[in-house]
Protein backbone atom coordinates (compact mmCIF):
# COMPACT_ATOMS: atom_id res chain seq x y z
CA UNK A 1 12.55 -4.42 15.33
CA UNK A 2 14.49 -5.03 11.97
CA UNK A 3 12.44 -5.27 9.53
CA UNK A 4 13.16 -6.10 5.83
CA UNK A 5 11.11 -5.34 2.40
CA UNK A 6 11.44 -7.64 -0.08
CA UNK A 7 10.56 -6.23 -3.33
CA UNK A 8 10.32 -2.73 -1.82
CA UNK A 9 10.85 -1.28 -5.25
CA UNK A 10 7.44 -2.59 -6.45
CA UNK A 11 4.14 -0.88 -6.32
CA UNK A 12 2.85 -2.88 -3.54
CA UNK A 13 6.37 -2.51 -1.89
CA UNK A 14 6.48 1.11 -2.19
CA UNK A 15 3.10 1.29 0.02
CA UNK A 16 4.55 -0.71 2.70
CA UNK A 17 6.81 1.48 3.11
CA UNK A 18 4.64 4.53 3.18
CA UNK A 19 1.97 2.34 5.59
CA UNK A 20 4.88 1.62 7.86
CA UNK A 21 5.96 5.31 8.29
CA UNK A 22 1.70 6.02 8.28
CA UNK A 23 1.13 2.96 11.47
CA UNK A 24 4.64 4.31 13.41
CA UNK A 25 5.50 0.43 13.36
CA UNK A 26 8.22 0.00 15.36
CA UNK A 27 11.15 -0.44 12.95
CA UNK A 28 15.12 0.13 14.28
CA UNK A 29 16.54 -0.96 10.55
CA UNK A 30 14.77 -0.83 7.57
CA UNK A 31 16.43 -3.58 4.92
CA UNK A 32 15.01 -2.74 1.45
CA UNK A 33 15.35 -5.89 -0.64
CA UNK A 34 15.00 -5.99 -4.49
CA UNK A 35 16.42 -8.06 -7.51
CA UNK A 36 20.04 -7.64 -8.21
CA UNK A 37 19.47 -4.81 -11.10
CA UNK A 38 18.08 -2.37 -7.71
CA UNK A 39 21.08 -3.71 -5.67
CA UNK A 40 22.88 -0.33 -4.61
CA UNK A 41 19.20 2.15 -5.33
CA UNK A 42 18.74 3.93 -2.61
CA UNK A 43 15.30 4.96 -1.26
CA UNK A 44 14.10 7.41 1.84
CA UNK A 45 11.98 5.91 5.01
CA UNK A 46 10.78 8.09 7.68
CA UNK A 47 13.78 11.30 6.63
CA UNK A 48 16.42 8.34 6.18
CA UNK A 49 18.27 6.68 3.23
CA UNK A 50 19.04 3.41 3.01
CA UNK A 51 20.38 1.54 0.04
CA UNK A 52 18.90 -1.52 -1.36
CA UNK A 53 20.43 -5.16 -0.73
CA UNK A 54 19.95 -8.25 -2.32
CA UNK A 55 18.03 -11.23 -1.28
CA UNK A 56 21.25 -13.21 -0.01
CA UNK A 57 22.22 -10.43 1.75
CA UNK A 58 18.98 -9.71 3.79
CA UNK A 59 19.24 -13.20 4.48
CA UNK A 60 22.70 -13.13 7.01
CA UNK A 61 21.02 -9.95 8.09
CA UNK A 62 18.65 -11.81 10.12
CA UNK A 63 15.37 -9.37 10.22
CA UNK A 64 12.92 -9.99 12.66
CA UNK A 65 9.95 -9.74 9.99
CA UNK A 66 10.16 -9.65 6.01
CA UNK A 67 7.29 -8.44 4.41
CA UNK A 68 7.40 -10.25 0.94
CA UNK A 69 5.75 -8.74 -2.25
CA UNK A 70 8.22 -9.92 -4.87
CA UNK A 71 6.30 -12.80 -6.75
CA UNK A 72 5.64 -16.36 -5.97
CA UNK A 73 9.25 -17.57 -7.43
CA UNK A 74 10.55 -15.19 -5.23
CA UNK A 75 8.71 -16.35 -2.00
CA UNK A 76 8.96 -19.90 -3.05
CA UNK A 77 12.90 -20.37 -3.68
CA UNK A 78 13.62 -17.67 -0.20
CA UNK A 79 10.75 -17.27 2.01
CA UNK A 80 12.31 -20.79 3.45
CA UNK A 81 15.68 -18.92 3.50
CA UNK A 82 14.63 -16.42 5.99
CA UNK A 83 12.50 -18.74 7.84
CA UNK A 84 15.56 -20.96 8.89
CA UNK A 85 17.48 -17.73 9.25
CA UNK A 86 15.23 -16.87 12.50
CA UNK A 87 13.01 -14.66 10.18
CA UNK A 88 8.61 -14.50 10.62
CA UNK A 89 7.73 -13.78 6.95
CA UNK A 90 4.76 -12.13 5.91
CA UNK A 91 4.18 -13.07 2.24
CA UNK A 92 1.80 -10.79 -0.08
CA UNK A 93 2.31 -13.65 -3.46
CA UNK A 94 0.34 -17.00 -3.65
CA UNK A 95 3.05 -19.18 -3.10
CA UNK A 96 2.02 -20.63 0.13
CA UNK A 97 -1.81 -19.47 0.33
CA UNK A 98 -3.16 -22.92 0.19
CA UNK A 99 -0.33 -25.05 1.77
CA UNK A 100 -1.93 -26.94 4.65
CA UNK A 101 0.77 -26.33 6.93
CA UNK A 102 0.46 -22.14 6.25
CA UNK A 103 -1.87 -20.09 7.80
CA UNK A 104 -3.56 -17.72 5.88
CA UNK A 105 -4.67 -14.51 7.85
CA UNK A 106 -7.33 -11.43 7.85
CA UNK A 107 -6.03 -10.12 11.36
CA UNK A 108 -9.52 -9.03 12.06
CA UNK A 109 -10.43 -12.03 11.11
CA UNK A 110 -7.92 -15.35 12.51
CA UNK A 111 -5.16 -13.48 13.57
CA UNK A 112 -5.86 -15.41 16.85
CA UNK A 113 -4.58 -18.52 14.96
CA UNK A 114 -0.80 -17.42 14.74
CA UNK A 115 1.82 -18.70 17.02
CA UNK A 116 5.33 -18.77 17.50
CA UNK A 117 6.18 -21.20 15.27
CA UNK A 118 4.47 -19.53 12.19
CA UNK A 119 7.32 -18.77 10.23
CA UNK A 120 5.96 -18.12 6.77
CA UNK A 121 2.50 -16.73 7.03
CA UNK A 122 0.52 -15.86 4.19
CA UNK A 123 -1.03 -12.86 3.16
CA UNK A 124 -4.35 -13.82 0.96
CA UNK A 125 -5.27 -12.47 -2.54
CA UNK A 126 -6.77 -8.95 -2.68
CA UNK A 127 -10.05 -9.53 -3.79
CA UNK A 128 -10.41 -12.21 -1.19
CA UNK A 129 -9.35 -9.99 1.58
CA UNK A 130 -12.15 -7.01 1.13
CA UNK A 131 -14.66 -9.80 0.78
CA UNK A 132 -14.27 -12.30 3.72
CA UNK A 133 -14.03 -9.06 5.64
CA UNK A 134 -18.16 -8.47 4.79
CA UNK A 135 -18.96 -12.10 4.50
CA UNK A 136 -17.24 -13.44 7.89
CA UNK A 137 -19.25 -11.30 10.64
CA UNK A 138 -22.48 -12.14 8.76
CA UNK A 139 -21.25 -15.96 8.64
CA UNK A 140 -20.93 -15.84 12.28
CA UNK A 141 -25.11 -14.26 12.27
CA UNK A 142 -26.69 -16.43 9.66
CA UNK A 143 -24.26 -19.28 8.20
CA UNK A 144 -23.33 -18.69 4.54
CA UNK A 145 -24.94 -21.16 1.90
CA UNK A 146 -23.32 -19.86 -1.12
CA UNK A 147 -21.75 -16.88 -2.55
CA UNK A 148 -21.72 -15.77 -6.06
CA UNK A 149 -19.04 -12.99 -6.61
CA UNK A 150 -18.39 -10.59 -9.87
CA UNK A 151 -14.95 -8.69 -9.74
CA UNK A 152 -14.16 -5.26 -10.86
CA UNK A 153 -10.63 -4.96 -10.61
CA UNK A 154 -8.25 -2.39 -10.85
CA UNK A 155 -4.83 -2.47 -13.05
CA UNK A 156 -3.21 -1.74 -10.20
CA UNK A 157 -3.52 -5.18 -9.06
CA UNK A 158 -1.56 -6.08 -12.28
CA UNK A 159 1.28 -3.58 -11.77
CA UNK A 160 3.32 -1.02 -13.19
CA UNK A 161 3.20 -2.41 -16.28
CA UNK A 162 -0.70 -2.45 -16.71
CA UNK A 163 -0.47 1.73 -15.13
CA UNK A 164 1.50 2.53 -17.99
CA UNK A 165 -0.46 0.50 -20.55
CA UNK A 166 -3.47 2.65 -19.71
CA UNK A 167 -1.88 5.91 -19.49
CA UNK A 168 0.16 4.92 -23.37
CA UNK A 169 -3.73 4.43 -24.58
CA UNK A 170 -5.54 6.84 -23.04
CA UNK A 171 -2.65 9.50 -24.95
CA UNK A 172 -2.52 7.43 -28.11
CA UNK A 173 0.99 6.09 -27.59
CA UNK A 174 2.68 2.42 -28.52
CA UNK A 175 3.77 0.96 -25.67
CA UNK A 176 4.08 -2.50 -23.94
CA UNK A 177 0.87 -4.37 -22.85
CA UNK A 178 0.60 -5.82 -20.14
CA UNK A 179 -2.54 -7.20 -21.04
CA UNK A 180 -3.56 -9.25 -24.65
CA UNK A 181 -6.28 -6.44 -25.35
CA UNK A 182 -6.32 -2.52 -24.82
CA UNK A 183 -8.10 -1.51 -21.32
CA UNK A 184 -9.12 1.72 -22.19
CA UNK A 185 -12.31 1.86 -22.53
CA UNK A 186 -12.67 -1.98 -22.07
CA UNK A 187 -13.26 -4.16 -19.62
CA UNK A 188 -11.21 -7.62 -19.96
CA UNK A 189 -13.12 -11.09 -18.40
CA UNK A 190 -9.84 -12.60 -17.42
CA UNK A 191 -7.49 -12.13 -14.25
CA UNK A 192 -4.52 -14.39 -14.33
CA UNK A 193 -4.13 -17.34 -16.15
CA UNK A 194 -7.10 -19.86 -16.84
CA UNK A 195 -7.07 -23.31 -15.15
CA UNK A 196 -8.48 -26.35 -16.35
CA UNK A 197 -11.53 -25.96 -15.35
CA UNK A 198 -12.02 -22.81 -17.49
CA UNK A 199 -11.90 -20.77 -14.40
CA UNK A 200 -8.84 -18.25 -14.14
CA UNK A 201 -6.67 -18.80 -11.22
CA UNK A 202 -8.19 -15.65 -9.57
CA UNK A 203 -11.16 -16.74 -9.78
CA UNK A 204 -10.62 -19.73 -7.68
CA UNK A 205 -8.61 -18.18 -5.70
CA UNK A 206 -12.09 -16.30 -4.45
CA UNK A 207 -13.02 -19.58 -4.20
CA UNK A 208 -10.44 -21.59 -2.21
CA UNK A 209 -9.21 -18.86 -0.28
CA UNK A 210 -12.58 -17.70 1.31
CA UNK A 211 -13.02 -21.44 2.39
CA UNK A 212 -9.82 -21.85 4.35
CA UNK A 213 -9.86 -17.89 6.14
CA UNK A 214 -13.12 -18.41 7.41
CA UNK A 215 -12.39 -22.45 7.86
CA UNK A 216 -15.44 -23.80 6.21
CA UNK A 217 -15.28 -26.11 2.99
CA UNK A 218 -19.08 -26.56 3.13
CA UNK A 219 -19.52 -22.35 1.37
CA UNK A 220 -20.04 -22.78 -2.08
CA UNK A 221 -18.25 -19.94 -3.82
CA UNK A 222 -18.74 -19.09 -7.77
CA UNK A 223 -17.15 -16.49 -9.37
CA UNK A 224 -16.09 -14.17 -12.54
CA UNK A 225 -13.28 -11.57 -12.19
CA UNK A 226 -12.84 -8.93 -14.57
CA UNK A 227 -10.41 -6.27 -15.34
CA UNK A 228 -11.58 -2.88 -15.90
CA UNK A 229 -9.96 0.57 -16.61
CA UNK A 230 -9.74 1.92 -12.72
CA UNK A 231 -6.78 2.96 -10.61
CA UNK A 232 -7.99 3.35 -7.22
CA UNK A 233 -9.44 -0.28 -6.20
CA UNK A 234 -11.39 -3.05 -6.59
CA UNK A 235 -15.03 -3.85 -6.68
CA UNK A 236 -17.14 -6.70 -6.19
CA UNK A 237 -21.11 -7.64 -6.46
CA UNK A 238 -21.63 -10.04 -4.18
CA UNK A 239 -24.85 -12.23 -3.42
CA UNK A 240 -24.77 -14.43 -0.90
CA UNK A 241 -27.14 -16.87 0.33
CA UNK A 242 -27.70 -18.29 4.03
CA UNK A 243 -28.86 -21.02 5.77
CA UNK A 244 -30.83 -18.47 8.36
CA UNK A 245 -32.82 -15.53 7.67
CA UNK A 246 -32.23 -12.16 8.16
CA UNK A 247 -33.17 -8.58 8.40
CA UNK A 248 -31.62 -6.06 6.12
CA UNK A 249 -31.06 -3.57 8.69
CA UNK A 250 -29.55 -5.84 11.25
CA UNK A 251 -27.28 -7.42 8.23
CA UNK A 252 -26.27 -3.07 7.77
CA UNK A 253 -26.10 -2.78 11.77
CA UNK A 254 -23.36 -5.86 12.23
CA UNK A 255 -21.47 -4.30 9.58
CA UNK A 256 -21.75 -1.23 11.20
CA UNK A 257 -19.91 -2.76 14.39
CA UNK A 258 -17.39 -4.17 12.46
CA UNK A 259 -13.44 -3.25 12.58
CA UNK A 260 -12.34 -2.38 9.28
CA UNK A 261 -15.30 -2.29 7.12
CA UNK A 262 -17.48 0.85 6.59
CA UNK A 263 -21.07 0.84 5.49
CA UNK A 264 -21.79 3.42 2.90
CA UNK A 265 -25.47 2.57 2.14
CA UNK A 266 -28.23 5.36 1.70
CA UNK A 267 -29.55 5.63 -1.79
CA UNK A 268 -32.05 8.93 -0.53
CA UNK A 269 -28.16 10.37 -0.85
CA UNK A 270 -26.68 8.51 -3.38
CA UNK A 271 -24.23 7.25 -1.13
CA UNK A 272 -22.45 4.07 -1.98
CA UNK A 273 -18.87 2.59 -2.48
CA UNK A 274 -16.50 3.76 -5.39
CA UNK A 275 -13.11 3.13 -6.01
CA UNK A 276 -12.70 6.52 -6.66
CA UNK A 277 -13.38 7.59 -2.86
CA UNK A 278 -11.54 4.05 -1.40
CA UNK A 279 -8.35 4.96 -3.20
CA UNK A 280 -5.75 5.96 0.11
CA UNK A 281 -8.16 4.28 2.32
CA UNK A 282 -7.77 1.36 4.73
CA UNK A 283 -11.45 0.47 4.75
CA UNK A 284 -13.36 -2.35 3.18
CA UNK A 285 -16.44 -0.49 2.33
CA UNK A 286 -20.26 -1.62 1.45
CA UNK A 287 -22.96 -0.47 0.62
CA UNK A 288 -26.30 -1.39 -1.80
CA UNK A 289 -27.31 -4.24 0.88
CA UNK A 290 -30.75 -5.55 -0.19
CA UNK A 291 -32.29 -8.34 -0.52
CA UNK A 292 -32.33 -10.42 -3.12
CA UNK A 293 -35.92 -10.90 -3.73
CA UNK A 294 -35.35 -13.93 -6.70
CA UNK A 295 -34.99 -16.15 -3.88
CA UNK A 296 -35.25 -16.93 0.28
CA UNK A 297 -32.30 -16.14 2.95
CA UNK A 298 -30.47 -13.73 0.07
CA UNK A 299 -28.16 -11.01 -0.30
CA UNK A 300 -27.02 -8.67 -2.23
CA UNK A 301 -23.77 -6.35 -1.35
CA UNK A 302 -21.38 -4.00 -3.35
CA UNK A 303 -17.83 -3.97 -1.85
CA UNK A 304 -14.93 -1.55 -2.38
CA UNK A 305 -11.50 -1.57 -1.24
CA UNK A 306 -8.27 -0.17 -2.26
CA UNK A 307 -6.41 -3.37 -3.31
CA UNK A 308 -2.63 -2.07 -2.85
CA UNK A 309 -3.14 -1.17 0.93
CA UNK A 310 -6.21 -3.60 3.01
CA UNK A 311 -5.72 -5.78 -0.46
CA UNK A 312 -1.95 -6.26 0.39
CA UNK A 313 0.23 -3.84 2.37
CA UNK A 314 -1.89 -2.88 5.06
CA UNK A 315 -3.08 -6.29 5.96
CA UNK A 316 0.66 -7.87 5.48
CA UNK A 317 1.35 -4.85 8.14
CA UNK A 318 -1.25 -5.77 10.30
CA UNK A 319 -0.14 -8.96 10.68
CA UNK A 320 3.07 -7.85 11.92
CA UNK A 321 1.41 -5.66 14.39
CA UNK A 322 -0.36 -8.62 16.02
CA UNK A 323 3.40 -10.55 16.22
CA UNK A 324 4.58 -7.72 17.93
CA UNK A 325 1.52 -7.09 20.40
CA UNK A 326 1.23 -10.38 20.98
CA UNK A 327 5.50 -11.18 20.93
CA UNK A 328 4.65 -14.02 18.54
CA UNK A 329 8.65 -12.80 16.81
């Protein structure tokens, strides 16, 4: 299996590579892709060094998968490169999330969707992901009304840049920003840019996204995503409301039962999700599931994931798993 990385000098690229080794997917030739001022870098996979190639290049090199995570120009203006090239890409940017003609996968999810012919697949947002992985068994159970959603996201889903903005505040040093306000001891109401309807883009992403994964316009999604001073992952309060009742310890039992998510829910222990305890981790985890006593047939849920590996590598990789089990490349 030949496998390229595009944009494996990035944060998100860097734990592909390290989930890759982790999963012992089955790669022959590792093509590390970057922009032209990596060309030449070398980095180390599983003992072995191989240098880094630009995008034209890992084009004529025909890979059997590309795992993109180089930034919606990027997959725009190549991910149909590679595609004609015989290539399945896997892409971790927003470029193709809401194209009709894309799927957009959670493997636990609608991985069974994928075919053949699926030549640029998209990977959905991070905050997205750990959230349709709570909301889509209990969908299934009691048919989701509406969900209301608050983010608490980590700079790590910014990048680099926004790491080293917190670590030049937190030791009183000048240095670039990578956001319009310090995040040190703040906590910043905007992700992305805003769109016209005075949402930001990742907030409707929330929106949109959650609609097409679990393939039903009629959920009403609302939400507010904010940026906060944490390293490890991102956190949501979620309330959801459904058409069908339900009983709080059958909602904690499904979740239980289901792949990839891990309840952490006993307040006689204090035990709930932190992004201090997700960081590393390929879980989605929950916990403070109650009811929402303000109104009938409602929820509310605190989710946790660690939004560089289930929020992007991990699920790009997972994806590629179910190709290759299933020889869909």
């Amino acid at each position: 299996m030949k496998v390229a990385v595009v944009g494996a000098t990035g944060m998100v690229g860097e734990v592909m590579l390290k989930i890759l080794s982790e999963r012992n997917f089955p790669v022959t030739e590792l093509i590390p892709v970057a922009s032209e001022k990596s060309v030449g870098k070398e980095i180390e996979f599983k003992g072995k060094k191989y240098k880094v190639v630009g995008l034209q290049t890992a084009v004529d090199m025909k890979a059997d998968i590309a795992l993109f995570s180089a930034g919606g120009e990027t997959s725009l203006a190549w991910a149909p490169k590679f595609a004609a090239a015989g290539t399945t890409v896997i892409d971790n940017s927003s470029a193709w999330r809401m194209d009709p003609t894309k799927k957009l996968i959670v493997p636990e999810i609608n991985a069974s969707e994928l075919t053949k012919e699926d030549k640029i697949i998209a990977n959905p947002n991070c905050s997205t992901i750990q959230m349709v992985m709570v909301l889509a068994p209990l969908h299934k159970k009691y048919n989701i009304k509406r969900v209301i959603v608050s983010t608490y996201q980590s700079i790590t889903g910014t990048g680099v840049k926004a790491v080293k903005q917190l670590e030049n505040e937190y030791a009183g040093v000048q240095g670039d920003m990578a956001y319009k306000y310090q995040i040190h001891r703040n906590a910043i109401p905007q992700c992305d840019s805003f769109e016209d309807n005075g949402y930001t883009k990742e907030e409707m992403k929330l929106v949109r996204e959650t609609q097409k994964i679990i393939g039903d316009k009629s959920i009403a999604v609302t939400a507010t995503a904010i940026r906060i001073p944490v390293v490890g992952g991102h956190s949501e309060a979620v309330n959801v409301e459904f058409w069908n009742d339900f009983e709080v310890n059958e909602v904690r039992n499904i979740l239980h039962h289901t792949d990839g998510v891990t309840v952490q829910d006993n307040n006689d222990t204090y035990t709930y999700p932190m992004p201090l305890y997700a960081q590393g981790k390929d879980d989605v985890f929950v916990g403070r599931i109650r009811r929402d006593e303000s109104q009938p047939n409602s929820l509310n849920m605190w989710i946790v994931s660690d939004n560089l590996r289930k929020g992007a590598a991990t699920n790009t990789i997972q994806i590629a798993e179910y190709l290759v089990k299933h020889n869909l490349v």
